[in-house]
Protein backbone atom coordinates (compact mmCIF):
# COMPACT_ATOMS: atom_id res chain seq x y z
CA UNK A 1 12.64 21.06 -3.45
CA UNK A 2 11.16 18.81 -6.08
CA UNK A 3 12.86 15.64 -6.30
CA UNK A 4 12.50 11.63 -6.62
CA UNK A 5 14.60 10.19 -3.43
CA UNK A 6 15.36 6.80 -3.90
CA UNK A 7 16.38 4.18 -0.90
CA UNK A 8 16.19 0.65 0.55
CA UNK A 9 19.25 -1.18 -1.66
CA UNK A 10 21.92 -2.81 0.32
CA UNK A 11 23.90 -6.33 0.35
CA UNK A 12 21.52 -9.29 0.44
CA UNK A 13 22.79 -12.48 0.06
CA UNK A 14 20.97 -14.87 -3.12
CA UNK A 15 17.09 -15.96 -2.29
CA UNK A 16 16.67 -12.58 0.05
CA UNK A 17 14.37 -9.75 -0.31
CA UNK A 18 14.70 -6.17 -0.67
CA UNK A 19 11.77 -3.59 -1.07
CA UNK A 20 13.05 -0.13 -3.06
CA UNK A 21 11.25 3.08 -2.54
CA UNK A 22 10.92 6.19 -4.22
CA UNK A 23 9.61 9.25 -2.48
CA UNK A 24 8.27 12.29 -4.32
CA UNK A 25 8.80 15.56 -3.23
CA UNK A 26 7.43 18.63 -4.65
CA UNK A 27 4.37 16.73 -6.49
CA UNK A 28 2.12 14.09 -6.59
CA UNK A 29 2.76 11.08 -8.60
CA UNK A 30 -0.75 11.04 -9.41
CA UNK A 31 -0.03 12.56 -12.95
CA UNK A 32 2.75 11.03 -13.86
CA UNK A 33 4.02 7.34 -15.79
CA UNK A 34 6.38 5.72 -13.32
CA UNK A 35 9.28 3.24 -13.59
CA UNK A 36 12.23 1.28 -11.64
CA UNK A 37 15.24 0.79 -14.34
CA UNK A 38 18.59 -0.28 -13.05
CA UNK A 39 21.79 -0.76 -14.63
CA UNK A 40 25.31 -3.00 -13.45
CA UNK A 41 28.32 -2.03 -14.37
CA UNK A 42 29.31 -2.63 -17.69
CA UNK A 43 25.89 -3.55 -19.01
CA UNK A 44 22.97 -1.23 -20.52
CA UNK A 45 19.94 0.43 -18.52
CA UNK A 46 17.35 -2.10 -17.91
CA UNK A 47 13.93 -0.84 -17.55
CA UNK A 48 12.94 -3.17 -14.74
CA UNK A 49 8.80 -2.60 -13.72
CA UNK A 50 6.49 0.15 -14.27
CA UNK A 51 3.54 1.74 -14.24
CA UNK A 52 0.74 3.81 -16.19
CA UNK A 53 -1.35 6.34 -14.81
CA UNK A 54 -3.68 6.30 -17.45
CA UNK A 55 -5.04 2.02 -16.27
CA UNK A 56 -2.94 1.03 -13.66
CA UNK A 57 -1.56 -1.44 -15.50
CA UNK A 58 2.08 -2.66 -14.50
CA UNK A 59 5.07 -4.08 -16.44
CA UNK A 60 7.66 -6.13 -15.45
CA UNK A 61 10.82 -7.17 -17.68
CA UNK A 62 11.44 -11.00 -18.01
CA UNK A 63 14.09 -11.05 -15.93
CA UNK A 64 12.45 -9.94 -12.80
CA UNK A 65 8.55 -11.62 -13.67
CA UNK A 66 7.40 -13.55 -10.81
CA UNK A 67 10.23 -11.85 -8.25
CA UNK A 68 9.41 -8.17 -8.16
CA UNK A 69 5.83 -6.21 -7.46
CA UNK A 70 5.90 -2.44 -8.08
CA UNK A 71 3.24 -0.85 -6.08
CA UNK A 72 2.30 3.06 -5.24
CA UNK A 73 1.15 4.26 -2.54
CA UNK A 74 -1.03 7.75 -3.02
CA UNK A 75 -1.55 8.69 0.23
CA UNK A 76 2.71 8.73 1.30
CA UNK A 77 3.40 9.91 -2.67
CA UNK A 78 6.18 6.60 -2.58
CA UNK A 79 6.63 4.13 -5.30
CA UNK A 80 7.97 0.75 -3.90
CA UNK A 81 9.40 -2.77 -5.99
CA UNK A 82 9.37 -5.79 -3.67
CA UNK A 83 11.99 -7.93 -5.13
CA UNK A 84 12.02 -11.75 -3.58
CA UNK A 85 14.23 -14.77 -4.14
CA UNK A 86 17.21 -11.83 -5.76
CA UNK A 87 19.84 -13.42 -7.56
CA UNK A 88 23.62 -11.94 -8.34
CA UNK A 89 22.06 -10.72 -11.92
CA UNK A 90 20.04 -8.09 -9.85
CA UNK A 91 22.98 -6.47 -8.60
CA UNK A 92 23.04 -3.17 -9.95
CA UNK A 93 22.04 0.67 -9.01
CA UNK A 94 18.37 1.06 -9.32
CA UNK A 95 16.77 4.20 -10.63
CA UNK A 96 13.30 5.66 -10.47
CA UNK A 97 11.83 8.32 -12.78
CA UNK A 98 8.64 9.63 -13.36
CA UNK A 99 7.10 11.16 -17.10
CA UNK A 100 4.16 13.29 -16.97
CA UNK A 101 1.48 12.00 -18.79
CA UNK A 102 -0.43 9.06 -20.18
CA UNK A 103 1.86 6.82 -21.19
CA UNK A 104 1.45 3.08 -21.19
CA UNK A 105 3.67 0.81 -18.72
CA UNK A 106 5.96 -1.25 -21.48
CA UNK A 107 6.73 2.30 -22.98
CA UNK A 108 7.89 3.83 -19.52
CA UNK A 109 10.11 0.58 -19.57
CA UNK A 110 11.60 0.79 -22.76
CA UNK A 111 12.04 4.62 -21.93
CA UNK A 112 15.57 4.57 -20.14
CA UNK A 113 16.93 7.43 -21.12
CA UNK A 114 16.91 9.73 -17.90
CA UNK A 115 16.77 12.65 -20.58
CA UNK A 116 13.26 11.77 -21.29
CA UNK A 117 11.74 12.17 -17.66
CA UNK A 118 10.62 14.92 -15.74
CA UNK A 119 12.48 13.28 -12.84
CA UNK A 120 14.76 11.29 -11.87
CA UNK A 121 15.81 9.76 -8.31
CA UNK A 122 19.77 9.60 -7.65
CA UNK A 123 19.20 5.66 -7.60
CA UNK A 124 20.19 3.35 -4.70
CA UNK A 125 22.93 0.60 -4.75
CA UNK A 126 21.82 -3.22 -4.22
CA UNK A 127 24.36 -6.07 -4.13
CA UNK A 128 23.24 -9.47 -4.37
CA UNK A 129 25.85 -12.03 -2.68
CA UNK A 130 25.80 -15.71 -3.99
């Protein structure tokens, strides 16, 4: 089955860490523009770090710069964010998606619209307790 599976959220109290993954099944992330985007209740989708095929280059939305660190890992086809020192703002559901193609990384992030992607993981839950 082709999917994106994504895990690792949970309740973390304020100043913890969490690290997010996103598995690919079904193909290779190699050719595809990846993101993390998250949305709280109540509030808009938030396109929270990504990154472009096409450089490498990563992007990361002011309000997690200096916390988070997207990474991908080829070999286990799994896109991680590292979040440190999380506050109660971070609580939300956190997506993953994936575009094919060369896209640069503040696009993918301003792309929330799961329409848009080729993929999309189911997203996984993280609470943030102050």
């Amino acid at each position: 089955e082709v999917q994106l599976q994504a895990s690792g959220g949970g309740l973390v109290q304020a100043g913890g860490s969490l690290r997010l993954s996103c598995e690919a099944s079904g193909f290779t992330f190699g050719d595809y523009a990846i993101g993390w985007f998250r949305q709280a209740p109540g509030k808009e989708r938030e396109g929270v770090s990504c990154i472009s095929i096409s450089d490498g280059s990563t992007f990361y939305s002011d309000s997690v710069k200096g916390r988070a660190t997207i990474t991908n890992d080829k070999l286990k086809n799994t896109m991680y964010l590292q979040m440190n020192n999380l506050k109660p703002e971070d609580t939300a559901v956190y997506y993953c998606g994936a575009l094919l193609g060369s896209r640069d990384a503040p696009f993918i992030c301003r792309t929330v619209s799961s329409l848009i992607y080729d993929y999309w993981g189911q997203g996984t839950l993280v609470t943030v307790s102050s």
